[in-house]
Protein backbone atom coordinates (compact mmCIF):
# COMPACT_ATOMS: atom_id res chain seq x y z
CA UNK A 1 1.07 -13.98 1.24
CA UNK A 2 4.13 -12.04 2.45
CA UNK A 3 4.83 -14.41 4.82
CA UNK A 4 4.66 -17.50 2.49
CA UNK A 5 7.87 -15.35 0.15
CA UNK A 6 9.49 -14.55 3.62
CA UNK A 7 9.74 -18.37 4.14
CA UNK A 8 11.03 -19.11 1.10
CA UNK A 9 13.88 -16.41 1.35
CA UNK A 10 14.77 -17.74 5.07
CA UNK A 11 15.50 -21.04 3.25
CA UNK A 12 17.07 -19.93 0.36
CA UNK A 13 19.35 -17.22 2.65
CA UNK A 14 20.07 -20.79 4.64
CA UNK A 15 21.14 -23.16 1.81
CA UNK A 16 22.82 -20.67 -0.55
CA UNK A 17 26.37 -19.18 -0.01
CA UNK A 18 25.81 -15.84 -1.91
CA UNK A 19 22.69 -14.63 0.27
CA UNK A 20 22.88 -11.12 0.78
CA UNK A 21 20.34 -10.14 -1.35
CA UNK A 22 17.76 -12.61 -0.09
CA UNK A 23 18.63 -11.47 3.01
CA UNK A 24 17.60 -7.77 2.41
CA UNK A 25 14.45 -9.32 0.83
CA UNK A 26 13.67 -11.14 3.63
CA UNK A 27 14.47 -8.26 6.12
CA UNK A 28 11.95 -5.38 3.63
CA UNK A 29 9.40 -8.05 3.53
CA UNK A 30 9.17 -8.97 6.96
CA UNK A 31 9.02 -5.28 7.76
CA UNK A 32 6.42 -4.29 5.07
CA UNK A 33 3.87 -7.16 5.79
CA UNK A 34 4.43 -5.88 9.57
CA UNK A 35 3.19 -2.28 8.31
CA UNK A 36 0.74 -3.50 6.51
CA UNK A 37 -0.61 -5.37 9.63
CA UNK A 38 -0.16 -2.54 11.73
CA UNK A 39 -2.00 -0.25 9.40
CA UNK A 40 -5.17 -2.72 8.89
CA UNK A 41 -5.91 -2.94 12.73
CA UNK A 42 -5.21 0.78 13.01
CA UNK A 43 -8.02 1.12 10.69
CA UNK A 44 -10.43 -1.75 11.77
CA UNK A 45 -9.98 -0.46 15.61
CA UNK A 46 -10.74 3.47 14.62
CA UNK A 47 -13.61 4.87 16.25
CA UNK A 48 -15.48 6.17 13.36
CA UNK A 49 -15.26 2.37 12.22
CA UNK A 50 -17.40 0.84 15.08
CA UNK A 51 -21.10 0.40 13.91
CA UNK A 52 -22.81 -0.17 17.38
């Protein structure tokens, strides 16, 4: 779902003059949904989390 916002900031940043703050938007929520990526895997790839 992060992504789908991201997208629609990109475009809005790209047709509107007065962008800046879509532009911070877009930057946070590209780097949050990263983190939040990041932190999943960390946690589906810990050992106590393998049930061999």
């Amino acid at each position: 779902m992060p992504t789908n916002f991201a997208k629609l900031l990109a475009s809005d940043a790209a047709m509107v003059r007065d962008s800046d703050r879509h532009a911070w938007a877009l930057h946070f929520l590209q780097d949050m949904s990263k983190a939040i990526i990041d932190d999943v895997v960390k946690v589906l790839e810990a050992p106590c989390n393998n049930r061999a």
